[in-house]
C-alpha atoms as a PDB file:
ATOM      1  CA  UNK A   1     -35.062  23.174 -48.056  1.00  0.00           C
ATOM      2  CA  UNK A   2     -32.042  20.864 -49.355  1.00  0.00           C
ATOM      3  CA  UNK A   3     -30.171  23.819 -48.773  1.00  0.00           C
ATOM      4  CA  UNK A   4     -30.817  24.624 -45.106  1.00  0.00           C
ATOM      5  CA  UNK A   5     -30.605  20.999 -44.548  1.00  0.00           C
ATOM      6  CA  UNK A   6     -26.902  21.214 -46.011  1.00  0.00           C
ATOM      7  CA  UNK A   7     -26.671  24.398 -44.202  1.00  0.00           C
ATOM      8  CA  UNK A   8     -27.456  22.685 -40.610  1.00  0.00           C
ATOM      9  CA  UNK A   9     -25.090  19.979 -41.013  1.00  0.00           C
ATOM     10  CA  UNK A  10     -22.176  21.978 -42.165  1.00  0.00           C
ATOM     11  CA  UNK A  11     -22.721  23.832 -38.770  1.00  0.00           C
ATOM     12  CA  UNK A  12     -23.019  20.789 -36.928  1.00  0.00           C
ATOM     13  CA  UNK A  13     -19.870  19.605 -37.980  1.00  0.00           C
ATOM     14  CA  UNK A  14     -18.140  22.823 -37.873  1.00  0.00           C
ATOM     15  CA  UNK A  15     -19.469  23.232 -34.062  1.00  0.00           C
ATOM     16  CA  UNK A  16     -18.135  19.428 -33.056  1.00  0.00           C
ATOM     17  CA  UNK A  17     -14.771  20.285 -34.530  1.00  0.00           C
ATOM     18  CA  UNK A  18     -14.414  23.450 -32.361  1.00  0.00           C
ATOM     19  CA  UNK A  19     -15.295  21.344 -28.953  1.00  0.00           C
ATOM     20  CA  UNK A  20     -12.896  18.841 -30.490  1.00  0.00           C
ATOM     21  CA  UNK A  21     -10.312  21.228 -31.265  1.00  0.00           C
ATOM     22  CA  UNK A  22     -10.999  23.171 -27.638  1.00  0.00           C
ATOM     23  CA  UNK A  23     -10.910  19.692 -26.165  1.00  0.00           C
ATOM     24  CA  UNK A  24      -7.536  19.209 -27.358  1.00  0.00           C
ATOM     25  CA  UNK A  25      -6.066  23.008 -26.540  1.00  0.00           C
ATOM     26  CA  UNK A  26      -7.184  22.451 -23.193  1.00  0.00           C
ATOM     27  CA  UNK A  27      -5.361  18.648 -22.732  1.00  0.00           C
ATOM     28  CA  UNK A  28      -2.470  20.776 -24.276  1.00  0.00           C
ATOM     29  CA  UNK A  29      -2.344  23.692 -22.252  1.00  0.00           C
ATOM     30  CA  UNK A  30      -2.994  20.989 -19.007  1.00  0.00           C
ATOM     31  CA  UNK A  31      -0.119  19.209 -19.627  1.00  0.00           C
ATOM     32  CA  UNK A  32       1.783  22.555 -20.217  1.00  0.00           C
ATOM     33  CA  UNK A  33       1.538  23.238 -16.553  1.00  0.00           C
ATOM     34  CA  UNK A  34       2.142  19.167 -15.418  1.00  0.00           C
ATOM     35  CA  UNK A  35       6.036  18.823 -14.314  1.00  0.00           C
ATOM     36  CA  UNK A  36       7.998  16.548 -17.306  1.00  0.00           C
ATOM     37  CA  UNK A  37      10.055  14.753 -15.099  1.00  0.00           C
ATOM     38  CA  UNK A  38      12.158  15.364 -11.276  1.00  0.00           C
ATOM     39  CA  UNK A  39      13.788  17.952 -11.174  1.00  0.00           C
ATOM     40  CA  UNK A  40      10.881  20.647 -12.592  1.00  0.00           C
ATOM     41  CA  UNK A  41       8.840  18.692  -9.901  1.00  0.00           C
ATOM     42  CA  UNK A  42      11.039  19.943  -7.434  1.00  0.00           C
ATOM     43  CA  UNK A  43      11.600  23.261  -8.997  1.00  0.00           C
ATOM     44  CA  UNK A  44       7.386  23.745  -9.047  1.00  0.00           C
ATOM     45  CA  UNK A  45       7.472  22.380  -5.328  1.00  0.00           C
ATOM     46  CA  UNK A  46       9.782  25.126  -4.609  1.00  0.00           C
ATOM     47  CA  UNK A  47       8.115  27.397  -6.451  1.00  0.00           C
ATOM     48  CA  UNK A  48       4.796  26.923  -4.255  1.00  0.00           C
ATOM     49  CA  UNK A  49       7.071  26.650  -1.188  1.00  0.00           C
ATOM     50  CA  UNK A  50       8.181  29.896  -1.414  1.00  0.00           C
ATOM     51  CA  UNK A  51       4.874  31.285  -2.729  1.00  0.00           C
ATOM     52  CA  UNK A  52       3.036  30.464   0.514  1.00  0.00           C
ATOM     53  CA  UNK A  53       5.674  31.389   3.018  1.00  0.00           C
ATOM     54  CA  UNK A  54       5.999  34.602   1.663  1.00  0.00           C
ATOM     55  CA  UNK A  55       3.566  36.252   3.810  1.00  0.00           C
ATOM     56  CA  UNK A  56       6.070  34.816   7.174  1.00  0.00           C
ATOM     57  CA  UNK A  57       5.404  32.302   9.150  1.00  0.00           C
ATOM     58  CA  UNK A  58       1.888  31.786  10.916  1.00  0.00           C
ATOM     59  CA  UNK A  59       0.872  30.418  13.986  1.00  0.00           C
ATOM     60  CA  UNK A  60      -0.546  27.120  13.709  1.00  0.00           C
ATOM     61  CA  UNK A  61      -4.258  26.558  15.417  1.00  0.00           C
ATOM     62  CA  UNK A  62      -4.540  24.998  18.677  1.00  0.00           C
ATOM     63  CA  UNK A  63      -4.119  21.035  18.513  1.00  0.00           C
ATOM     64  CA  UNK A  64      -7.016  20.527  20.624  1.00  0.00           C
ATOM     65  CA  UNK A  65      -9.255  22.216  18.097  1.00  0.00           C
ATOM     66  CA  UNK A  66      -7.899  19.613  15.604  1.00  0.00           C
ATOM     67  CA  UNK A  67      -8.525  17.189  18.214  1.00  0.00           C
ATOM     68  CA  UNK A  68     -11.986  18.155  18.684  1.00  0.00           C
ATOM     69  CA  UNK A  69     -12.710  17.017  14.804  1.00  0.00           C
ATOM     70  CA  UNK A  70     -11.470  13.310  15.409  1.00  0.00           C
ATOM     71  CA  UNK A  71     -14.233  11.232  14.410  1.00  0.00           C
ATOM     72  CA  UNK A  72     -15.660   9.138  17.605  1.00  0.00           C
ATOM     73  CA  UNK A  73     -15.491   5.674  15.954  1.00  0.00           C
ATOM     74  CA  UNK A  74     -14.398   5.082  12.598  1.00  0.00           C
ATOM     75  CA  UNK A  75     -17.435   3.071  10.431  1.00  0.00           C
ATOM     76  CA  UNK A  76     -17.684   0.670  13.609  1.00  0.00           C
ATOM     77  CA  UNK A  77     -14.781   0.526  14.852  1.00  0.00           C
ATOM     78  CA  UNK A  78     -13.864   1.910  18.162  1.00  0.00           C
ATOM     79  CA  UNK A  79     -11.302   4.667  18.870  1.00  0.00           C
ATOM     80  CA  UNK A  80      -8.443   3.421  20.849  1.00  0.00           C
ATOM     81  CA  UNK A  81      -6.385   6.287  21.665  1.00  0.00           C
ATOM     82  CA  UNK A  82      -6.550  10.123  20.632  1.00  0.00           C
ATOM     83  CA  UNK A  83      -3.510  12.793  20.769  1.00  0.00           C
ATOM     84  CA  UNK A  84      -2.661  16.245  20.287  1.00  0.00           C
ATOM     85  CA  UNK A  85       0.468  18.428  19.978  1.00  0.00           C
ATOM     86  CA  UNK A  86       2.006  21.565  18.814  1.00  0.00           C
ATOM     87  CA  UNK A  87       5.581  21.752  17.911  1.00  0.00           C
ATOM     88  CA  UNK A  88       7.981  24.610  16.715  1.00  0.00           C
ATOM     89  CA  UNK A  89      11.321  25.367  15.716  1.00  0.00           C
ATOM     90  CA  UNK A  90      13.118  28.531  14.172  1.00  0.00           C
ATOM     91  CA  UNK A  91       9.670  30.015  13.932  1.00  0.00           C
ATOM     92  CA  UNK A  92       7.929  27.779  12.297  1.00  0.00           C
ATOM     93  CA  UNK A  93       5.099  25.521  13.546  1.00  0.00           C
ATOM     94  CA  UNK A  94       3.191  22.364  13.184  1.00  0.00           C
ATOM     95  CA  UNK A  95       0.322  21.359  14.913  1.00  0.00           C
ATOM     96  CA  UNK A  96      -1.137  17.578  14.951  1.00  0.00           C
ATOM     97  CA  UNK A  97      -4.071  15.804  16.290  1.00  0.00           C
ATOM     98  CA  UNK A  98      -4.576  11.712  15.264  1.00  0.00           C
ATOM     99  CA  UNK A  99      -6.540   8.757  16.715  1.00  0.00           C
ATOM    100  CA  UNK A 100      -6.617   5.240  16.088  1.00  0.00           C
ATOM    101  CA  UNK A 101      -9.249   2.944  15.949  1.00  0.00           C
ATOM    102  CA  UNK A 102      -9.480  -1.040  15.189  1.00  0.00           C
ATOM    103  CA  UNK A 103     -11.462  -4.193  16.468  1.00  0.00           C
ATOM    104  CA  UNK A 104     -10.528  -8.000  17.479  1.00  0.00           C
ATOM    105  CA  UNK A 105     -10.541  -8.857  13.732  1.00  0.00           C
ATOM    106  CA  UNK A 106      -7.463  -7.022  12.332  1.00  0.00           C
ATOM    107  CA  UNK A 107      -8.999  -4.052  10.952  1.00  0.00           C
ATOM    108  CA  UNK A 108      -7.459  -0.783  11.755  1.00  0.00           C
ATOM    109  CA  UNK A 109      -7.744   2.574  10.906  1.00  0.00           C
ATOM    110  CA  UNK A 110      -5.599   6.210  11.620  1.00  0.00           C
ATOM    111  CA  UNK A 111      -6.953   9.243  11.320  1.00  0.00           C
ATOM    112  CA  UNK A 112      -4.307  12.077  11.635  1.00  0.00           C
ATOM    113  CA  UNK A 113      -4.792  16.446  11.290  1.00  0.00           C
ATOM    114  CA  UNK A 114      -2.215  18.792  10.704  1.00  0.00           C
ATOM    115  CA  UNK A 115      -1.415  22.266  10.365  1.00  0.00           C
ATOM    116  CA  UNK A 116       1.634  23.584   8.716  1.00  0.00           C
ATOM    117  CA  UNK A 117       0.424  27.143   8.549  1.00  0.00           C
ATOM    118  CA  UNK A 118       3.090  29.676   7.290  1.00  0.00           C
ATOM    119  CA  UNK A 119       5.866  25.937   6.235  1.00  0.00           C
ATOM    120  CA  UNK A 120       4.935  25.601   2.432  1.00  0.00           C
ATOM    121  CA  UNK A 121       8.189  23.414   2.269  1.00  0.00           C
ATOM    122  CA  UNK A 122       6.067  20.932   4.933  1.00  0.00           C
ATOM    123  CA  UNK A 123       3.099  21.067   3.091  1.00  0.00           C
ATOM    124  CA  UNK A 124       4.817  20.382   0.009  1.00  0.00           C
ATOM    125  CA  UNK A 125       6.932  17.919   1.717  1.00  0.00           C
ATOM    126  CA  UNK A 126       3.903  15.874   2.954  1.00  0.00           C
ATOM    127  CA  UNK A 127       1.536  16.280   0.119  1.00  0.00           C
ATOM    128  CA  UNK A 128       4.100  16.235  -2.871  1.00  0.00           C
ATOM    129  CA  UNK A 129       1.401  14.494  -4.426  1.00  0.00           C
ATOM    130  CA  UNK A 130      -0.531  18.019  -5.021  1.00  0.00           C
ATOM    131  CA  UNK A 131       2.617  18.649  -7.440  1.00  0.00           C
ATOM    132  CA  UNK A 132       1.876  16.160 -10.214  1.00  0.00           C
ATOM    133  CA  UNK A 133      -0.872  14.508 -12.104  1.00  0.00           C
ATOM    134  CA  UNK A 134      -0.641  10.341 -10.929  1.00  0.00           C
ATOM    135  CA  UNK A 135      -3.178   7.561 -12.408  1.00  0.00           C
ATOM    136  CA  UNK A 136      -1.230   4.408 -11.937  1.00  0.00           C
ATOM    137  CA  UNK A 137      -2.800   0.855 -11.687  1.00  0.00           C
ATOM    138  CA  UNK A 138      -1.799  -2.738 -11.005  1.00  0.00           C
ATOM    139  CA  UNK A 139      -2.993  -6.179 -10.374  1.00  0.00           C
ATOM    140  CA  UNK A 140      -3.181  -5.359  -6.727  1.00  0.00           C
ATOM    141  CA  UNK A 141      -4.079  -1.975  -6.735  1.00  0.00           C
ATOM    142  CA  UNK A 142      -3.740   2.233  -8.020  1.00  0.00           C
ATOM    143  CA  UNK A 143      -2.891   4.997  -6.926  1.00  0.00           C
ATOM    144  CA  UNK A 144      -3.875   8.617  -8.077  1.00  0.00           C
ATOM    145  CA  UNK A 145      -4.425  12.248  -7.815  1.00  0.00           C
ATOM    146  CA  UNK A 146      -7.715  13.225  -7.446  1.00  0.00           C
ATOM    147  CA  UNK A 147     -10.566  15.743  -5.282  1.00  0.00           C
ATOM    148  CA  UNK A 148     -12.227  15.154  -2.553  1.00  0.00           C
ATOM    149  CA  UNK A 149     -15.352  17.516  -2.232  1.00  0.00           C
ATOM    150  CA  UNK A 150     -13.096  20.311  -3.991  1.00  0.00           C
ATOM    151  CA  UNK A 151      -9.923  19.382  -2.524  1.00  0.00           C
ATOM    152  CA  UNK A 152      -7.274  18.420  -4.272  1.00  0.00           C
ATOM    153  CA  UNK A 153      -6.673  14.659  -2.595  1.00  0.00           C
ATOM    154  CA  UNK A 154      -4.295  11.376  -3.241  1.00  0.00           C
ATOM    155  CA  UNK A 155      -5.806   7.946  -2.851  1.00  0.00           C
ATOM    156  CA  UNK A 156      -3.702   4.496  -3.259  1.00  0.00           C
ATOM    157  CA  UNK A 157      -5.269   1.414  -2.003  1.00  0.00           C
ATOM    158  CA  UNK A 158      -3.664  -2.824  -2.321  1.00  0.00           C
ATOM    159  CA  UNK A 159      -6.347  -5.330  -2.874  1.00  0.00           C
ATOM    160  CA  UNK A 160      -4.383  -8.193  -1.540  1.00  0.00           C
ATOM    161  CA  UNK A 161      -2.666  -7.222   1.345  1.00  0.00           C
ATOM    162  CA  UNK A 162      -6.417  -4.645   2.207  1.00  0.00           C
ATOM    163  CA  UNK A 163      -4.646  -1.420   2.775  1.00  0.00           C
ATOM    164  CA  UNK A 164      -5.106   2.075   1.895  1.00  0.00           C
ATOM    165  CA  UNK A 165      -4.969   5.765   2.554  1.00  0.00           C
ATOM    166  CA  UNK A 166      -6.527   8.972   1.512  1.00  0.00           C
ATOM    167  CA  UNK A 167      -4.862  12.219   1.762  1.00  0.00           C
ATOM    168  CA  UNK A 168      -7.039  15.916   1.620  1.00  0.00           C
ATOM    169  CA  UNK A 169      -5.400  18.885   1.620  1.00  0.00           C
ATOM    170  CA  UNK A 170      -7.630  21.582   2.771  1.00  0.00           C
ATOM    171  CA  UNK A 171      -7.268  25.803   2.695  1.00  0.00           C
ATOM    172  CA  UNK A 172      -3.989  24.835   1.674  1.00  0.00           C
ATOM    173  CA  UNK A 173      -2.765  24.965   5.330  1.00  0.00           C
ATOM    174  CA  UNK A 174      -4.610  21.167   6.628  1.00  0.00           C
ATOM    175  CA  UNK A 175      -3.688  17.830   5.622  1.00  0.00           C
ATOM    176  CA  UNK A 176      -6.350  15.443   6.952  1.00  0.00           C
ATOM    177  CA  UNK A 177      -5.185  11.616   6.038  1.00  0.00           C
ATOM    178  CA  UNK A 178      -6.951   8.396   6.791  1.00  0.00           C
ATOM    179  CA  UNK A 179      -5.247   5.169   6.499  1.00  0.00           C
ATOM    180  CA  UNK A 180      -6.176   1.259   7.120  1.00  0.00           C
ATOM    181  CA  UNK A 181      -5.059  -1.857   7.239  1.00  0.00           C
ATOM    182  CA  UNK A 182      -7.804  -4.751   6.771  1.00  0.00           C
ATOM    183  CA  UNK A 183     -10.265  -2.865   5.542  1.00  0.00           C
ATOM    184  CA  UNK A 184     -12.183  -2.035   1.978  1.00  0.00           C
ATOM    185  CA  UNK A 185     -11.191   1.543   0.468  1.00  0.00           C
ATOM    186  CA  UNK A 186     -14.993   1.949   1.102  1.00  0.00           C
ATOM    187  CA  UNK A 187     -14.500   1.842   4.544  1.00  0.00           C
ATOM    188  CA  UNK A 188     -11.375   4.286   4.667  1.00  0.00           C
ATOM    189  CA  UNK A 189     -13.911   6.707   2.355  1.00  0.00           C
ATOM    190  CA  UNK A 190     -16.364   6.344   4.839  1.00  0.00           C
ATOM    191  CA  UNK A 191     -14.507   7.655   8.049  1.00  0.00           C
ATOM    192  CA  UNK A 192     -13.168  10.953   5.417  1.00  0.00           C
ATOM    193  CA  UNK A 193     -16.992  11.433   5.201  1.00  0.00           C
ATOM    194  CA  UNK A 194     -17.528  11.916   9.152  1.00  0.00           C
ATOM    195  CA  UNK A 195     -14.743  14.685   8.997  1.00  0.00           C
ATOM    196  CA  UNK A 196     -15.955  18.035   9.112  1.00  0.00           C
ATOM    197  CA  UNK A 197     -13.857  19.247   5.902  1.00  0.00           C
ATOM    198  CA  UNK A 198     -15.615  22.729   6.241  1.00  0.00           C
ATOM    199  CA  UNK A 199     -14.981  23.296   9.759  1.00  0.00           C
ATOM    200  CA  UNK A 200     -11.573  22.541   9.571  1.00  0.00           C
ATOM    201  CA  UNK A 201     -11.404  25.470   6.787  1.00  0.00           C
ATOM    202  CA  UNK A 202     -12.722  28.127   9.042  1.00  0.00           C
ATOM    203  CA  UNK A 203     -10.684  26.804  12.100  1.00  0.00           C
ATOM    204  CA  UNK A 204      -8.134  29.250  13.081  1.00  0.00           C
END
């Protein structure tokens, strides 16, 4: 009995050492991949650049479409204005739908789409977040790297002065970013929510 006793806790211990030990090999093999300082974050920006625009350059959905996914208010407060365009040069395109909303009490928030279909430099441009690993926090606020229903997604918000944005990059093609002024990161999380994340992945 003393024996399987033994027997059982060598196994235990031998079992919590591999997850340890697998634990570790992952964090390792994580931070492999992570860029070690500027220039291999440009290098891996590059890298993806090039990776998505191999395929040539795409047309970019119709703006109104985009348009059409604007929430109506934003968590109570009222949309102001709403715009759409689609822009191109040397074959490449972008297309753009944003709205902003705000009250009589200084609280504003912007809401703005777009589609860089086929310009992984853009994407990468806009969302050079996606690149790197950031966790950084103050007195007054963080920022960081993080997903957003299974998107990878940036968030950064300042306590004192009430402003924030959230960034979503979706199907690798959309960036959907909501900022405010004035307003809790709650709220800013809030108007994300009322964006149709999954229709804007089959829109094309």
């Amino acid at each position: 009995m003393k024996t399987i006793k033994l027997l059982a806790l060598f196994l235990s211990l031998a079992l919590l050492s591999w997850n340890c030990t697998s634990k570790e090999e992952e964090e390792a093999e994580k931070a492999k991949k992570e860029p070690k300082n500027a220039l291999e974050a440009l290098q891996k920006i590059g890298e993806e650049a090039e990776k998505m625009s191999k395929e040539g350059p795409k047309e970019t959905v119709d703006p109104k479409l985009l348009k059409a996914l604007l929430p109506e208010d934003a968590d109570g407060l009222k949309r102001k204005e709403a715009s759409s365009e689609k822009s191109a040069a040397m074959g490449f395109g972008i297309s753009t739908a944003k709205a902003s909303y705000r009250d009589d009490n200084g609280q504003d928030i912007d809401v703005n789409i777009s589609d860089v279909a086929g310009m992984g430099v853009a994407l990468m441009g806009m969302a050079a977040w996606s690149m790197a690993t950031i966790d950084k926090e103050t007195e007054t606020g963080y920022e960081k790297t993080t997903e957003y229903k299974g998107h990878k997604a940036f968030e950064k918000y300042n306590t004192d002065s009430k402003n924030g944005e959230i960034s979503v990059i979706v199907a690798n093609r959309y960036i959907v970013q909501v900022s405010g002024n004035g307003v809790g990161i709650d709220k800013i999380k809030s108007v994300l929510d009322d964006i149709d994340l999954d229709k804007l992945a089959d829109t094309k």
